[in-house]
Protein backbone atom coordinates (compact mmCIF):
# COMPACT_ATOMS: atom_id res chain seq x y z
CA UNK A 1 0.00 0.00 0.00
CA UNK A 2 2.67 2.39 1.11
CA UNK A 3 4.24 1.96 -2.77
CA UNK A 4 0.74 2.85 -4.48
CA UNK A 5 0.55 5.77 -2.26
CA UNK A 6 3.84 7.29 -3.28
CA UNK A 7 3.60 6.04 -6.83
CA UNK A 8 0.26 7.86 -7.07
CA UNK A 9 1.28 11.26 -5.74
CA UNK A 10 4.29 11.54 -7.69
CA UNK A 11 2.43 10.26 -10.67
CA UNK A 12 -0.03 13.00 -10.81
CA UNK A 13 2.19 15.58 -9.51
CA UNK A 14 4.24 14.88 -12.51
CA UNK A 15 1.88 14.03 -14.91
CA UNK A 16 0.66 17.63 -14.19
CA UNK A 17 3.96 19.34 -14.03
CA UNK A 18 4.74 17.89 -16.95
CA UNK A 19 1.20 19.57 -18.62
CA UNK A 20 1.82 22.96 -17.00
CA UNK A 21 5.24 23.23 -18.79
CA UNK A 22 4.11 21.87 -22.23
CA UNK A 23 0.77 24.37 -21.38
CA UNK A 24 2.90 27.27 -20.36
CA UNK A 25 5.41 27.13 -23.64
CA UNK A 26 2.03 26.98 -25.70
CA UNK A 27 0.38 30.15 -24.52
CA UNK A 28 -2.40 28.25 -22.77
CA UNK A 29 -3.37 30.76 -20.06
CA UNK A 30 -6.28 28.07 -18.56
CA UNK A 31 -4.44 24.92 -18.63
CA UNK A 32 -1.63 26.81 -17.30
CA UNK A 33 -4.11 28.26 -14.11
CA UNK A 34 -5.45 24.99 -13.36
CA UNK A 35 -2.56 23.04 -13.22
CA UNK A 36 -0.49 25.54 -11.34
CA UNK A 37 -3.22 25.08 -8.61
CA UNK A 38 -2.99 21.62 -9.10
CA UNK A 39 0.22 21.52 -8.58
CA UNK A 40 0.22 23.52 -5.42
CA UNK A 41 -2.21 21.25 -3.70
CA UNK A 42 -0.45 17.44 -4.50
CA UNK A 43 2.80 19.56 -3.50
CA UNK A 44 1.35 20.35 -0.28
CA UNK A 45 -0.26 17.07 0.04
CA UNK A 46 3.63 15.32 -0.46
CA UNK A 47 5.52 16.99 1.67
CA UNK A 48 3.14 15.96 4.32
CA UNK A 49 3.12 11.99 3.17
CA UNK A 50 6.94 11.97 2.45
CA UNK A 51 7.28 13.78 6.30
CA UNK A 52 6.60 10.98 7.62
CA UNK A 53 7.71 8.37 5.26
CA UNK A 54 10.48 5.39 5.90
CA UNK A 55 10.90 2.96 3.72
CA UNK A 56 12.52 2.07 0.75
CA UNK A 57 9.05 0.88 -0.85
CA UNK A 58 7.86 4.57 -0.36
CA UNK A 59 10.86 5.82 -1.94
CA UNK A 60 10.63 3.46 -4.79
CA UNK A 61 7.23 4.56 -5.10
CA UNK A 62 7.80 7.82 -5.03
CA UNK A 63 10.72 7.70 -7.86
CA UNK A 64 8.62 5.66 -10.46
CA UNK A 65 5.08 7.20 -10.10
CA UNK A 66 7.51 10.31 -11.14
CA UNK A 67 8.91 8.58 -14.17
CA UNK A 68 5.87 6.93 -15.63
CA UNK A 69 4.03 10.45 -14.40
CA UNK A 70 6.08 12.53 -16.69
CA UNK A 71 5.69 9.95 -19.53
CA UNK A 72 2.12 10.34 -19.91
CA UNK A 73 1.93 14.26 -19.13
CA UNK A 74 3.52 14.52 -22.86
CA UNK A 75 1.18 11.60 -24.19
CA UNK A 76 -1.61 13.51 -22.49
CA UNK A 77 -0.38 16.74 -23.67
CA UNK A 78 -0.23 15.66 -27.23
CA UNK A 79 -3.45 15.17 -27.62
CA UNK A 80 -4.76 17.44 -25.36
CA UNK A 81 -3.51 20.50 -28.03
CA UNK A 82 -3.42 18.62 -31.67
């Protein structure tokens, strides 16, 4: 459980990073509003989780919910903005 939670908040917090960059080089004043708040609230919601975090599943968690995050941001993005 403790590796789905970490995989999940790094997944989403990159998976939205990775649209508020891709957002923010195309001009996209919305997308780039809604996932800077988005990103503010799973940032907030991390540092409280990885706080109190121990163990190398959490870590591990933590470092591939970011890769495979980023990874479908761009897929995401792609289409998102043909």
């Amino acid at each position: 459980m403790i590796f789905a939670t970490f995989f999940a908040i790094q997944f989403v917090n990159y998976l939205v990073v990775t649209v508020n960059m891709r957002a923010v080089s195309a001009g996209k004043y919305r997308w780039t509003a809604i996932t800077d708040g988005a990103i503010a609230g799973v940032g907030f919601l991390a540092i409280k989780e990885v706080a109190t975090a121990h163990s190398s599943l959490a870590w591990a968690g933590y470092v591939f919910g970011g890769i495979i995050g980023s990874q479908v941001g761009i897929w995401l993005s792609k289409r998102l903005w043909k």
